[in-house]
N, C-alpha and C. Protein backbone atom coordinates (compact mmCIF):
# COMPACT_ATOMS: atom_id res chain seq x y z
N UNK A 1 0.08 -1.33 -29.23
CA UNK A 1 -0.50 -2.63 -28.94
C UNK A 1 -1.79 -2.80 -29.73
N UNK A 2 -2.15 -3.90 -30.58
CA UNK A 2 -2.98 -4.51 -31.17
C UNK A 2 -4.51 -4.59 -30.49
N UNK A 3 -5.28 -4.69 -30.62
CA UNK A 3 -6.52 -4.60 -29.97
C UNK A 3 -6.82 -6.35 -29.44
N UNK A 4 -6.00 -7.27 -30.46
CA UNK A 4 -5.88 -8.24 -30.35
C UNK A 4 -5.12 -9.00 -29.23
N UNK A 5 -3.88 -8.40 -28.72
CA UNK A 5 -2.44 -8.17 -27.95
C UNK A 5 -3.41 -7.44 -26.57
N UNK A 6 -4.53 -6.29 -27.04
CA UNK A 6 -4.56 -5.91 -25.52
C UNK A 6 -5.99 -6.95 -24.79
N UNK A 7 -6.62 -7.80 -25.79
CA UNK A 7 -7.33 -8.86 -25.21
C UNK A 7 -6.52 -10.07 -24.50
N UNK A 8 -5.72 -10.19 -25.04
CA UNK A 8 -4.92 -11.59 -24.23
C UNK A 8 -4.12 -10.74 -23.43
N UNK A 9 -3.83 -9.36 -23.15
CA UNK A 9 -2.79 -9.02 -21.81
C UNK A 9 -3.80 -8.59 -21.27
N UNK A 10 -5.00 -8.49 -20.81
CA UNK A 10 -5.85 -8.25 -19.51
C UNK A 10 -6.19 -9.55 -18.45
N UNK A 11 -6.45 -10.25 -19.56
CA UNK A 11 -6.62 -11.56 -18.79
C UNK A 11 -5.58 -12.26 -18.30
N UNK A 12 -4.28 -11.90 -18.73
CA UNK A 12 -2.83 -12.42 -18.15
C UNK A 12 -2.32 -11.60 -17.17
N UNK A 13 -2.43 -10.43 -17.48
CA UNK A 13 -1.85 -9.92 -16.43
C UNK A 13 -3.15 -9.68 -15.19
N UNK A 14 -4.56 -10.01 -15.36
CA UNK A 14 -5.56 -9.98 -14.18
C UNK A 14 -5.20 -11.56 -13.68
N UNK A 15 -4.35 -12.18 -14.17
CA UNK A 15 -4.24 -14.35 -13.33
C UNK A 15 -3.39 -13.81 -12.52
N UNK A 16 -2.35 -13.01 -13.13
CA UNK A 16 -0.59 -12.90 -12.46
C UNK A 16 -1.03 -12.17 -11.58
N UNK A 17 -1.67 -10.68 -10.76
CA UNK A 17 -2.20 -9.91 -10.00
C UNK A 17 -2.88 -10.35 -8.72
N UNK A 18 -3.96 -11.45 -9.80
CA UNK A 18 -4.79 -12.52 -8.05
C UNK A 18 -3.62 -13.91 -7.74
N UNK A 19 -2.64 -14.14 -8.42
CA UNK A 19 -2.08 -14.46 -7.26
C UNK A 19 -1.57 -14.43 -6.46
N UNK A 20 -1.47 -15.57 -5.54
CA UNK A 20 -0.74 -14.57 -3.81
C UNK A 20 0.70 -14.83 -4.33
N UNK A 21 1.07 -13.57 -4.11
CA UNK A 21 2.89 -13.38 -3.66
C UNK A 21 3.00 -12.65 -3.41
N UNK A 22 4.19 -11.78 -3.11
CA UNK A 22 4.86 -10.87 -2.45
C UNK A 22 3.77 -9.73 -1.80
N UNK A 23 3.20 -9.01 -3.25
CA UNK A 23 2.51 -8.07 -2.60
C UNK A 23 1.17 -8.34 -2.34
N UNK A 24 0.37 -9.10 -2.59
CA UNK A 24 -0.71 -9.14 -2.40
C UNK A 24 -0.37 -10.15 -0.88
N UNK A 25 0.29 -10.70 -0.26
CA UNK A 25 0.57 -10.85 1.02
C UNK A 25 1.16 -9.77 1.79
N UNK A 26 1.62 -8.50 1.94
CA UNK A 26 1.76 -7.61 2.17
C UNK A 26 0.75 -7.10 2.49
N UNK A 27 -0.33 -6.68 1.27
CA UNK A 27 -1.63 -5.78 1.26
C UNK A 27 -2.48 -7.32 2.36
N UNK A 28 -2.62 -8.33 2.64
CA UNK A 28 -2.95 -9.06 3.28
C UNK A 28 -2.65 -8.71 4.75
N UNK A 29 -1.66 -8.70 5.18
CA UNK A 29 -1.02 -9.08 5.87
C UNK A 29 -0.81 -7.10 6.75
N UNK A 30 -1.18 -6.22 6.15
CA UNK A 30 -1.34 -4.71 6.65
C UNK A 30 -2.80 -4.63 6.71
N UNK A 31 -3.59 -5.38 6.00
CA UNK A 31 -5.37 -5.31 5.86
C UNK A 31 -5.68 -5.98 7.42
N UNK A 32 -5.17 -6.81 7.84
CA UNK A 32 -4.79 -7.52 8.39
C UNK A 32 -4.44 -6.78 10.18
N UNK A 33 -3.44 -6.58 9.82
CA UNK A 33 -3.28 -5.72 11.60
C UNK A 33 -3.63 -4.24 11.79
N UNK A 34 -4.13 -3.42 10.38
CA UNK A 34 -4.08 -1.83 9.90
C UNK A 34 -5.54 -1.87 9.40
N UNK A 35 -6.32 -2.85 8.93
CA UNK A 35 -7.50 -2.37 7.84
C UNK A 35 -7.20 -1.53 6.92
N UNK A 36 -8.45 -1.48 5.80
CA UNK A 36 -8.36 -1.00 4.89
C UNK A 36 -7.75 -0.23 4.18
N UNK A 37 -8.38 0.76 5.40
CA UNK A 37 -8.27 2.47 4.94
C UNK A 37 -6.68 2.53 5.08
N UNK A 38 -5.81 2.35 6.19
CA UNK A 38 -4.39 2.99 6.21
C UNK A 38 -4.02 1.71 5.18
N UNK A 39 -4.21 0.52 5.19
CA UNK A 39 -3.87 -0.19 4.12
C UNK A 39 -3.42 0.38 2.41
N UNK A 40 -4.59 1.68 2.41
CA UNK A 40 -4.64 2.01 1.47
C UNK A 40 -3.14 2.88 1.13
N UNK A 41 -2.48 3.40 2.17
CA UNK A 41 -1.41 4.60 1.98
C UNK A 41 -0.26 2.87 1.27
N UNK A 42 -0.07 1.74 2.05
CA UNK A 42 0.81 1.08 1.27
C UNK A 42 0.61 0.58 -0.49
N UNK A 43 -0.94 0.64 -0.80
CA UNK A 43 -1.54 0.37 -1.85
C UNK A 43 -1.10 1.02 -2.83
N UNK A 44 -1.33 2.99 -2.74
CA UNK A 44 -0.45 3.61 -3.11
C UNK A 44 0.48 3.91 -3.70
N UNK A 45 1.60 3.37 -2.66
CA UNK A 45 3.20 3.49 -2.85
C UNK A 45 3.33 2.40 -3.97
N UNK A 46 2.72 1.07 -3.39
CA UNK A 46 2.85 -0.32 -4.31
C UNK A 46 2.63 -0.21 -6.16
N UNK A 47 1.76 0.66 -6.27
CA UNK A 47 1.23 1.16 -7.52
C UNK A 47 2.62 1.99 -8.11
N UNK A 48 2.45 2.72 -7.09
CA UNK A 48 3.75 3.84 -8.08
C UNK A 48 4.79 3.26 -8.12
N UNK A 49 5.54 2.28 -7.51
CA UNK A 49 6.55 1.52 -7.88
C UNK A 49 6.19 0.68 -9.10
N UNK A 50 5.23 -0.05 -9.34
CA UNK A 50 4.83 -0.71 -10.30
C UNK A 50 4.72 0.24 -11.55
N UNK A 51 4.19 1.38 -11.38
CA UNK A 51 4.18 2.32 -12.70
C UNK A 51 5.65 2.67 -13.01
N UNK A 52 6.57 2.66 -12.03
CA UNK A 52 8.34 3.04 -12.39
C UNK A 52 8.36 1.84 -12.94
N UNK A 53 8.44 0.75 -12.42
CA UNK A 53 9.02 -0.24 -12.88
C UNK A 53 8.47 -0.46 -14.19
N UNK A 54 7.33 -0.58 -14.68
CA UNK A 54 6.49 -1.06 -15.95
C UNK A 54 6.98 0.21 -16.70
N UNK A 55 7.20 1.51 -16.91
CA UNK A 55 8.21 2.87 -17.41
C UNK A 55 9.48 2.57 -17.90
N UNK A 56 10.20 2.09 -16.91
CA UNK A 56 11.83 1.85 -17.50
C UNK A 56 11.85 0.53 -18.07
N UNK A 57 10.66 -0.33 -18.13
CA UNK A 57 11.05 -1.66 -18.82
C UNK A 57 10.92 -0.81 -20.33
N UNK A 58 9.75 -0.64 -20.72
CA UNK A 58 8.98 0.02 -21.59
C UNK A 58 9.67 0.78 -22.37
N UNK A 59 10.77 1.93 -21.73
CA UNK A 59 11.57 2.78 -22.16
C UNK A 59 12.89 2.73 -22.21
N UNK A 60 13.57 1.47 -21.13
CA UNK A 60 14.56 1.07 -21.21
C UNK A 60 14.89 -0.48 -21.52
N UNK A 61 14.47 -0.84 -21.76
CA UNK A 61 14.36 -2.11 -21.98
C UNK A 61 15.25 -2.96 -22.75
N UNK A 62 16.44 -2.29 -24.07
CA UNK A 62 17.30 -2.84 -24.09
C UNK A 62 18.50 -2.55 -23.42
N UNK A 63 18.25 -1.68 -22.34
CA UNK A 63 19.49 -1.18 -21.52
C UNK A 63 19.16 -1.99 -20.01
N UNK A 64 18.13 -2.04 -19.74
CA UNK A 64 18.42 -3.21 -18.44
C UNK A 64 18.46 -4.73 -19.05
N UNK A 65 18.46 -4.86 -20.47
CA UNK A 65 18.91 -6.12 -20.69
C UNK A 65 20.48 -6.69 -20.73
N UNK A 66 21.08 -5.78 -20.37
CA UNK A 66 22.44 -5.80 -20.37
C UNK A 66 23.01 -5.42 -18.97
N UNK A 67 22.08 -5.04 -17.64
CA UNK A 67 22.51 -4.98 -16.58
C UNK A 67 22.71 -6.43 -15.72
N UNK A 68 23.53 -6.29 -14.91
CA UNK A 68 24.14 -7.32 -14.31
C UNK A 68 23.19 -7.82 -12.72
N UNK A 69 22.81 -9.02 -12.79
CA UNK A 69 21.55 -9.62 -12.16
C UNK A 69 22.34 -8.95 -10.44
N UNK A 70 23.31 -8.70 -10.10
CA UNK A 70 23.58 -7.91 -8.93
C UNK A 70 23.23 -6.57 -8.56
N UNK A 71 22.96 -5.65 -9.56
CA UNK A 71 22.21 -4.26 -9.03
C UNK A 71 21.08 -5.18 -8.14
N UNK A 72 19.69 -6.19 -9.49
CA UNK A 72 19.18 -6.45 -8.57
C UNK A 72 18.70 -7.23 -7.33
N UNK A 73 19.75 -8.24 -7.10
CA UNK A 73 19.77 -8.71 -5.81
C UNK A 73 20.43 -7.83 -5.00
N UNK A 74 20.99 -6.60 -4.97
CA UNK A 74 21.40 -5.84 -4.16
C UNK A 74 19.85 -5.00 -3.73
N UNK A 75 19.28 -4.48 -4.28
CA UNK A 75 17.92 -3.90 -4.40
C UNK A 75 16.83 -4.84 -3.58
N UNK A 76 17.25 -6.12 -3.97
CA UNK A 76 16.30 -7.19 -3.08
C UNK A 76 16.89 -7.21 -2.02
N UNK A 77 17.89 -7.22 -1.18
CA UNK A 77 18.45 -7.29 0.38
C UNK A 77 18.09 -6.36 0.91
N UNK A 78 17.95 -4.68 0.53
CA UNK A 78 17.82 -3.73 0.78
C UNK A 78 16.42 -3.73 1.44
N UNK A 79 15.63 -3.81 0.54
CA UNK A 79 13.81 -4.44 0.43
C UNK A 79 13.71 -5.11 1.53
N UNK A 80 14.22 -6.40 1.33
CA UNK A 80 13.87 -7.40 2.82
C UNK A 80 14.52 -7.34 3.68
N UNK A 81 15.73 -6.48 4.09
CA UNK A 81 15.92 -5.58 5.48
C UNK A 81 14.86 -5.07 6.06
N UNK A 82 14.14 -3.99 5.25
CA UNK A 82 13.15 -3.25 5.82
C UNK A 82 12.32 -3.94 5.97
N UNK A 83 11.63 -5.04 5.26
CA UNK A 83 10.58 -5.56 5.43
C UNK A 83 10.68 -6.84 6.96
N UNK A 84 11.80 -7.21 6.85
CA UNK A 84 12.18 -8.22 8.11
C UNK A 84 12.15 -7.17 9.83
N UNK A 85 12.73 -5.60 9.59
CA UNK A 85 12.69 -4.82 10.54
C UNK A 85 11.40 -4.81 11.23
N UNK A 86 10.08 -4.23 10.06
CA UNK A 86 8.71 -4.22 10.33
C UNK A 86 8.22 -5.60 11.06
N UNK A 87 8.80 -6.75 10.71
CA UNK A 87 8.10 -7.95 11.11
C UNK A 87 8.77 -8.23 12.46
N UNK A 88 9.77 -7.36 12.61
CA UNK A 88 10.56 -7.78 14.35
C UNK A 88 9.48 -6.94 15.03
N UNK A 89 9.18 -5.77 14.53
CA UNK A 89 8.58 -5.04 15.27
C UNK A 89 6.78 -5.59 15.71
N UNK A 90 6.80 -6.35 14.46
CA UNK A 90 4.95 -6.90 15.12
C UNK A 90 5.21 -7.78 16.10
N UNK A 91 6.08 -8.91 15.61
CA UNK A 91 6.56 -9.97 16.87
C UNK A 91 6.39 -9.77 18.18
N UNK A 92 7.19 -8.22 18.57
CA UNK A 92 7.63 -7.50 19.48
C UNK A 92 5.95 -7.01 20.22
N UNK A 93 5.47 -6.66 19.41
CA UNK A 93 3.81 -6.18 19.85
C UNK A 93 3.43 -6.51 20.83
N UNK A 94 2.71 -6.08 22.21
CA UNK A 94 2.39 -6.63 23.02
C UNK A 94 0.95 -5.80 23.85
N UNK A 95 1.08 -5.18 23.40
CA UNK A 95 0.07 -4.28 23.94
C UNK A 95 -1.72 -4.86 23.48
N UNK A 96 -2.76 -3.57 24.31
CA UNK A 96 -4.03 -4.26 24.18
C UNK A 96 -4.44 -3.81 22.62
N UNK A 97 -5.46 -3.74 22.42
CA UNK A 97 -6.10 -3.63 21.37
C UNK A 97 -6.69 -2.23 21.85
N UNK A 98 -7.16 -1.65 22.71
CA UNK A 98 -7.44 -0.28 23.30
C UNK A 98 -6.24 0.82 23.07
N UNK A 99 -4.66 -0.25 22.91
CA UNK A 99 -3.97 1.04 22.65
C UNK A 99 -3.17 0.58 21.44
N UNK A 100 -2.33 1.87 20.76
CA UNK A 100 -2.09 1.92 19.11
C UNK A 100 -1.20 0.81 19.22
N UNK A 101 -0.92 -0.21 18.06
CA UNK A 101 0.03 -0.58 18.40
C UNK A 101 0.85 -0.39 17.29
N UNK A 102 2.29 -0.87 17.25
CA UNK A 102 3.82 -0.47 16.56
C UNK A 102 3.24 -0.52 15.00
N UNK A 103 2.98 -1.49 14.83
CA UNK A 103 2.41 -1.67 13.48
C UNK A 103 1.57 0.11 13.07
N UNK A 104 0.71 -0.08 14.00
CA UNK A 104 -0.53 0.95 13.82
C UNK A 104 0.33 2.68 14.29
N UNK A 105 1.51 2.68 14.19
CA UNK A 105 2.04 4.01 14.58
C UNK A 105 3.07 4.30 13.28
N UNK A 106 2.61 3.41 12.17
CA UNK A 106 3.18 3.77 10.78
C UNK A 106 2.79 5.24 10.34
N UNK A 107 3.50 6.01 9.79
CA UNK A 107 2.46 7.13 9.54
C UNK A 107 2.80 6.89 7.89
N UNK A 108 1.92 7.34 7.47
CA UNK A 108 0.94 7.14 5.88
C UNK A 108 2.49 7.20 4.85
N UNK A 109 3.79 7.84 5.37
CA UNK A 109 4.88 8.23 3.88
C UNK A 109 5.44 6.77 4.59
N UNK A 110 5.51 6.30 5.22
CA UNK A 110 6.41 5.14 5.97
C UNK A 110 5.96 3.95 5.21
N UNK A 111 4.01 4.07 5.02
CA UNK A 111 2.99 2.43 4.73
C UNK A 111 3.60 3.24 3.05
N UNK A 112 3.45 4.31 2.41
CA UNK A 112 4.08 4.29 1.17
C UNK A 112 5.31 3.94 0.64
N UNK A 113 6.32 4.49 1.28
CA UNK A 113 7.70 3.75 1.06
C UNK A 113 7.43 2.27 1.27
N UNK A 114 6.51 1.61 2.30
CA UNK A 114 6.96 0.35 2.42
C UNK A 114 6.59 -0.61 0.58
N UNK A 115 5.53 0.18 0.34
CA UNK A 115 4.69 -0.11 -0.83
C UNK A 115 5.36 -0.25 -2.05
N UNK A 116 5.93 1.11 -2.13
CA UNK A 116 7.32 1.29 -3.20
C UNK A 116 8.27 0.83 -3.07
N UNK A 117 9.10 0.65 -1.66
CA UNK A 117 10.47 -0.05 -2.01
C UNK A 117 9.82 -1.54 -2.56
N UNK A 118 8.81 -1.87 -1.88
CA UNK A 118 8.28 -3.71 -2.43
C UNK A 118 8.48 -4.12 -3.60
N UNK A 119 7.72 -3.09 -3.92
CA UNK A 119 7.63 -3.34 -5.78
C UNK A 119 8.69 -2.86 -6.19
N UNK A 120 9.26 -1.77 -6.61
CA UNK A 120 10.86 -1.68 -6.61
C UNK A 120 11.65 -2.38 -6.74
N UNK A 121 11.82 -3.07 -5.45
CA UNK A 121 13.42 -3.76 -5.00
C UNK A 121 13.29 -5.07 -5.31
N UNK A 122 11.89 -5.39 -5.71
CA UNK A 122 11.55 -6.92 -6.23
C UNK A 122 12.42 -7.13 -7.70
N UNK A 123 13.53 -8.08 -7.54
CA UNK A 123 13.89 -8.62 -9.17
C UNK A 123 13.11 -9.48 -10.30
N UNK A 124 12.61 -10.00 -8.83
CA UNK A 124 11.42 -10.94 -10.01
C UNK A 124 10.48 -10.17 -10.47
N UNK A 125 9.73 -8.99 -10.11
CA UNK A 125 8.81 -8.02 -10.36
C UNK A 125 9.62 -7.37 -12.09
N UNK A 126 10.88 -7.01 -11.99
CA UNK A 126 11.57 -6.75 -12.99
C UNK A 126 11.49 -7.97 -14.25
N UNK A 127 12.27 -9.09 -13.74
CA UNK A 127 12.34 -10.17 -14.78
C UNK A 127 11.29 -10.36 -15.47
N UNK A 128 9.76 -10.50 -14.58
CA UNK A 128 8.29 -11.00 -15.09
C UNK A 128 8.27 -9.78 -16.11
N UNK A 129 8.63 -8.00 -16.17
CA UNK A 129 8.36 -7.34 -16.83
C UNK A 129 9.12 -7.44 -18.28
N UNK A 130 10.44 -7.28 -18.02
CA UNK A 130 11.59 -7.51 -18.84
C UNK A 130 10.94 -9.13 -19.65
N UNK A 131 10.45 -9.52 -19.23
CA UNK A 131 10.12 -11.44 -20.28
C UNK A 131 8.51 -11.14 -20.31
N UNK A 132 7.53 -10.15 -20.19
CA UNK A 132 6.26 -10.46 -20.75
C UNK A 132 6.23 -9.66 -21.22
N UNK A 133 6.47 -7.95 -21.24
CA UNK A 133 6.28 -6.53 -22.06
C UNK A 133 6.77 -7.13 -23.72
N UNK A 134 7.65 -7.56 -23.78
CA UNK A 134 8.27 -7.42 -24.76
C UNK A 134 7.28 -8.23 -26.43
N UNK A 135 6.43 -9.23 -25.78
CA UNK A 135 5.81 -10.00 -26.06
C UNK A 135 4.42 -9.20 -26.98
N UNK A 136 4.27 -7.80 -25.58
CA UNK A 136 3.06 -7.78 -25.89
C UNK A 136 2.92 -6.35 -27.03
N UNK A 137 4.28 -6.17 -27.29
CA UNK A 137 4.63 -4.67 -28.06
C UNK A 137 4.46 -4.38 -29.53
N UNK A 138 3.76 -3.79 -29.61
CA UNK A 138 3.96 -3.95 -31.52
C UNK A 138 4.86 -2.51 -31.96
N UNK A 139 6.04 -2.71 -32.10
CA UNK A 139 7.43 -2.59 -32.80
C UNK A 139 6.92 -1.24 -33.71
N UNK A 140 5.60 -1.23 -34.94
CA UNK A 140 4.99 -0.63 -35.65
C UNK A 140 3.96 0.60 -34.71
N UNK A 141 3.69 0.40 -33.71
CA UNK A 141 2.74 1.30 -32.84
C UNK A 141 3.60 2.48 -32.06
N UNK A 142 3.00 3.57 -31.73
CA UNK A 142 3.63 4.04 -30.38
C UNK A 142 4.13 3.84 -29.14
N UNK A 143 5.39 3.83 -28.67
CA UNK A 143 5.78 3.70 -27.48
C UNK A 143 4.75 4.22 -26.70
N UNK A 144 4.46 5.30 -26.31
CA UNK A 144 3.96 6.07 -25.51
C UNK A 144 2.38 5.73 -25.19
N UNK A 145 1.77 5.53 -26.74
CA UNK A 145 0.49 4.65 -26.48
C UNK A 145 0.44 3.42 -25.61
N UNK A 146 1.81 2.50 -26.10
CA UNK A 146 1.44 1.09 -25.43
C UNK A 146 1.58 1.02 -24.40
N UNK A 147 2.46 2.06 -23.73
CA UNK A 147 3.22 2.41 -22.19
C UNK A 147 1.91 2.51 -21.60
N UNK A 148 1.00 3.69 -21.70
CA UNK A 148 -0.35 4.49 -21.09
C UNK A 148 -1.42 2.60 -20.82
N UNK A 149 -1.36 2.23 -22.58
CA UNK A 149 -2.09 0.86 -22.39
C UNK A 149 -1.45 -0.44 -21.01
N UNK A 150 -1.09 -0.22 -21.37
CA UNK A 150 -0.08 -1.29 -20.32
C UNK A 150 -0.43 -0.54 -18.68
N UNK A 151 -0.03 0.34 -18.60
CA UNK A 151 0.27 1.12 -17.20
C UNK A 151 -1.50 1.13 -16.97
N UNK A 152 -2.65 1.30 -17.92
CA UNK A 152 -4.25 1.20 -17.24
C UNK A 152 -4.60 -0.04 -17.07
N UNK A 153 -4.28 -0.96 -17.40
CA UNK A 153 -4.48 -2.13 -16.99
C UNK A 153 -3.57 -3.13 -16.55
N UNK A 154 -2.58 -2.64 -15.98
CA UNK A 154 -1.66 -3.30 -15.04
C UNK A 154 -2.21 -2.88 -13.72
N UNK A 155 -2.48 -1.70 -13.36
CA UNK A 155 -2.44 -0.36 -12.31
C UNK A 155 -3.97 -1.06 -12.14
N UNK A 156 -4.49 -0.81 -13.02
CA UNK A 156 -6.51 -1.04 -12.49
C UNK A 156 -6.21 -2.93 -11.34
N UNK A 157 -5.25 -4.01 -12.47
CA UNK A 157 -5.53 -5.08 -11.92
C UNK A 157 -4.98 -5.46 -10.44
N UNK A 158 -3.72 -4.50 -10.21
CA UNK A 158 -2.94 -4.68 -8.99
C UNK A 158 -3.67 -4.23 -7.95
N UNK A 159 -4.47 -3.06 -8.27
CA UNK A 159 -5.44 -2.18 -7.06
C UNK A 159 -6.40 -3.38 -6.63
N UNK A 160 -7.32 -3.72 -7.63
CA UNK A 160 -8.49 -4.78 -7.46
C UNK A 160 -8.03 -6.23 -6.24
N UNK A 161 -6.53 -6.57 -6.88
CA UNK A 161 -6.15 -7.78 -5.95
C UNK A 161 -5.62 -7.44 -4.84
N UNK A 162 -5.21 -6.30 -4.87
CA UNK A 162 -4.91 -5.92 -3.92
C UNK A 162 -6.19 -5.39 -2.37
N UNK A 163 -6.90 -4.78 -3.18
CA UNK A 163 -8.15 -4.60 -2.40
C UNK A 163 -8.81 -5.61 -1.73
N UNK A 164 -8.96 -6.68 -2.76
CA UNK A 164 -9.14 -7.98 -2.42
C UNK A 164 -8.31 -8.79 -1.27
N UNK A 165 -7.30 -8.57 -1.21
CA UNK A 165 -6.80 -9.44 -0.14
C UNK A 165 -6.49 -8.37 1.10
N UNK A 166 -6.53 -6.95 0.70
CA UNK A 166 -6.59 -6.22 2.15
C UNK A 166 -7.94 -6.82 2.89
N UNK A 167 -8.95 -6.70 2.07
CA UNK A 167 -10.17 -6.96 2.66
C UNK A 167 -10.19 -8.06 3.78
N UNK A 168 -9.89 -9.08 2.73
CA UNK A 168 -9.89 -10.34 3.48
C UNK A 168 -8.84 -10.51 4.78
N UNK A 169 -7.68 -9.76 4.52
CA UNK A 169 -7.15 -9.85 6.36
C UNK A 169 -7.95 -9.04 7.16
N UNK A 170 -8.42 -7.25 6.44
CA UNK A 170 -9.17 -6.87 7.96
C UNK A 170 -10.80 -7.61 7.83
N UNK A 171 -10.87 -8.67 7.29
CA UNK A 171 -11.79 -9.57 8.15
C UNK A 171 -11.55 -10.06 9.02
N UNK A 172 -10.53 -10.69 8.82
CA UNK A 172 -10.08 -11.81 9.72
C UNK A 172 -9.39 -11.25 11.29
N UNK A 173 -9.25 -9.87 10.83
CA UNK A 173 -8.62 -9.03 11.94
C UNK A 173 -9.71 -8.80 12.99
N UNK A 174 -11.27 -8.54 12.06
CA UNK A 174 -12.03 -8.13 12.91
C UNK A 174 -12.17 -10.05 13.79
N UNK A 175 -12.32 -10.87 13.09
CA UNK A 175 -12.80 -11.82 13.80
C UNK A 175 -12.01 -12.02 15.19
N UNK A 176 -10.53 -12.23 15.19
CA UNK A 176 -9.76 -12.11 16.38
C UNK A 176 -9.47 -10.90 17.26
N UNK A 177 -10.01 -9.87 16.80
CA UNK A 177 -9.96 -8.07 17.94
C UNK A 177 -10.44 -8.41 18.97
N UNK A 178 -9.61 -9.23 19.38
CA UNK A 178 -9.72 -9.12 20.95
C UNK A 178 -8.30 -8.90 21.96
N UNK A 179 -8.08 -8.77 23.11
CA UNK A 179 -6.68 -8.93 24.03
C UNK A 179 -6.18 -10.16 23.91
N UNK A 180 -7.06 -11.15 24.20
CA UNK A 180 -6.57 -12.55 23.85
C UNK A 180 -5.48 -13.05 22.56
N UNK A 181 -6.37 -12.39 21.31
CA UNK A 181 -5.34 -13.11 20.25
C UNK A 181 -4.64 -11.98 19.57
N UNK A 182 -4.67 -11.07 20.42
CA UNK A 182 -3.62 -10.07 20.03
C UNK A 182 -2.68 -10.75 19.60
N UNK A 183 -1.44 -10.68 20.49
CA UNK A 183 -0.16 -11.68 19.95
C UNK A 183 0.04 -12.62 19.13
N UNK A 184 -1.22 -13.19 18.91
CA UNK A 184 -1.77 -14.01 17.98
C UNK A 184 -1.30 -13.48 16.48
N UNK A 185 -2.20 -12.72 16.80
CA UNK A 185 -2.85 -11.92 15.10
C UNK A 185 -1.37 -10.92 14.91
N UNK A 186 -0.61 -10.33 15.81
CA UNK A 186 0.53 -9.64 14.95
C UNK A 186 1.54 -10.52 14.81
N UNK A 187 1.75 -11.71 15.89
CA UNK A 187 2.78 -13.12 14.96
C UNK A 187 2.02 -13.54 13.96
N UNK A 188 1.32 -13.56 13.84
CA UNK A 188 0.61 -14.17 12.38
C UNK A 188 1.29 -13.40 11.37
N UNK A 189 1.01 -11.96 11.40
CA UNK A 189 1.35 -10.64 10.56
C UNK A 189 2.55 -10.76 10.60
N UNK A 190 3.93 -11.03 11.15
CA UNK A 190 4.93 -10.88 11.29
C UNK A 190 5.86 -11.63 10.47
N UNK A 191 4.97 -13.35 10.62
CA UNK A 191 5.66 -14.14 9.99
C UNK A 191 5.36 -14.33 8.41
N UNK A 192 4.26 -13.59 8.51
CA UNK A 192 3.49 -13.30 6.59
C UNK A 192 4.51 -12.51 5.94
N UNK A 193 4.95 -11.24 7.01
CA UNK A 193 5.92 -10.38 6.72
C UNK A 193 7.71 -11.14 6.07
N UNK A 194 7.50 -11.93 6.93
CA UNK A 194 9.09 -12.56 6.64
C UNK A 194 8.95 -13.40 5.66
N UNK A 195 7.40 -13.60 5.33
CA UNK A 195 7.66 -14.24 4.17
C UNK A 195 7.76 -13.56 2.74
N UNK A 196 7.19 -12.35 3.26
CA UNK A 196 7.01 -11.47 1.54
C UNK A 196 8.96 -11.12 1.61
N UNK A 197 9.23 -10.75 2.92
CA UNK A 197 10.85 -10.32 2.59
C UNK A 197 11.50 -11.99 1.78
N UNK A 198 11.24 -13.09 2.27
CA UNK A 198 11.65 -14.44 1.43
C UNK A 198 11.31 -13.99 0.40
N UNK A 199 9.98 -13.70 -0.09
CA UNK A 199 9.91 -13.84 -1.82
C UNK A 199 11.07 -12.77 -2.62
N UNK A 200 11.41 -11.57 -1.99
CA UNK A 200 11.99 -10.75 -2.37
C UNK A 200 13.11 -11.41 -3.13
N UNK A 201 13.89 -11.73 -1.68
CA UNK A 201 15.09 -12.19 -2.25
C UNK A 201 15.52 -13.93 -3.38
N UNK A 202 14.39 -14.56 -2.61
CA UNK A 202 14.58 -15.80 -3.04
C UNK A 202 14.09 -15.80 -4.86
């Protein structure tokens, strides 16, 4: 990649990162009923799926151009199963704020898988890669260089927005911690949830 090529892909791929979709409503939406810190184990997973995925575009790239758009809508149902399961389960929430609740009895490989299958099983996460990498490659350079380039500033911008919008739900988490809007605040979370499983598939 061009020095020229890696000035216009920071600033494109830092627009595509702050906006809200799939995962950065996720990292919202766990910042949200989990805070930060365990927020962080789905942050994680979300990354390393994004580093697979941004890998096999990179390295495979004229071989998933010839795969058939059903691997990945099969990959997307899979995804928003699990992700629709998690959101029955906040719905379901009922308990105080003094004790753990369903959400909050994730343990740390569970908030990672949720992170990785996201990014993963997302097709559009694929397509956006498969239709912008290709753009940004110079043909004459190293694979392996542009891969490393690509993967530090994809990886730096997803963490940042992501941080960013964990933050901002466990604000908002702290503002409602009370018994009262318990039920509140995990239907809130629940139905955010069913919406990142919508983006999946839709």
């Amino acid at each position: 990649m061009t020095p020229d090529l890696l000035l216009l892909f920071i600033p494109t791929i830092a627009a595509v990162s702050l906006t809200l979709g799939m995962c950065m409503t996720l990292a919202f939406t766990l910042g949200l009923t989990l805070g930060y810190r365990r927020t962080l184990w789905m942050m994680l997973g979300e990354l390393a799926g994004v580093a697979l995925v941004v890998t096999l575009t990179v390295l495979l790239l004229s071989w998933l151009l010839t795969l058939d758009t059903l691997y990945f809508n099969a990959l997307a149902l899979v995804g928003a199963a699990y992700l629709l399961w998690i959101a029955w389960q906040l719905w379901h929430s009922h308990e105080h704020f003094g004790v753990r609740t369903r959400s909050n009895q994730l343990a740390p490989v569970a908030l990672v898988l949720l992170g990785f299958s996201t990014a993963v099983m997302n097709p559009k996460g694929w397509a956006f890669m498969i239709a912008l990498l290709p753009g940004f490659m110079d043909p004459e350079a190293s694979k392996g260089q542009q891969l490393v380039a690509f993967l530090a500033v994809m990886l730096t911008t997803e963490f940042l927005s992501m941080s960013l919008y964990a933050g901002g739900g466990k604000w908002l988490g702290r503002v409602l911690k009370n018994d009262a809007n318990l039920v509140l605040l995990n239907r809130v979370a629940a139905v955010l949830m069913v919406a990142v499983a919508g983006l999946v598939v839709v």
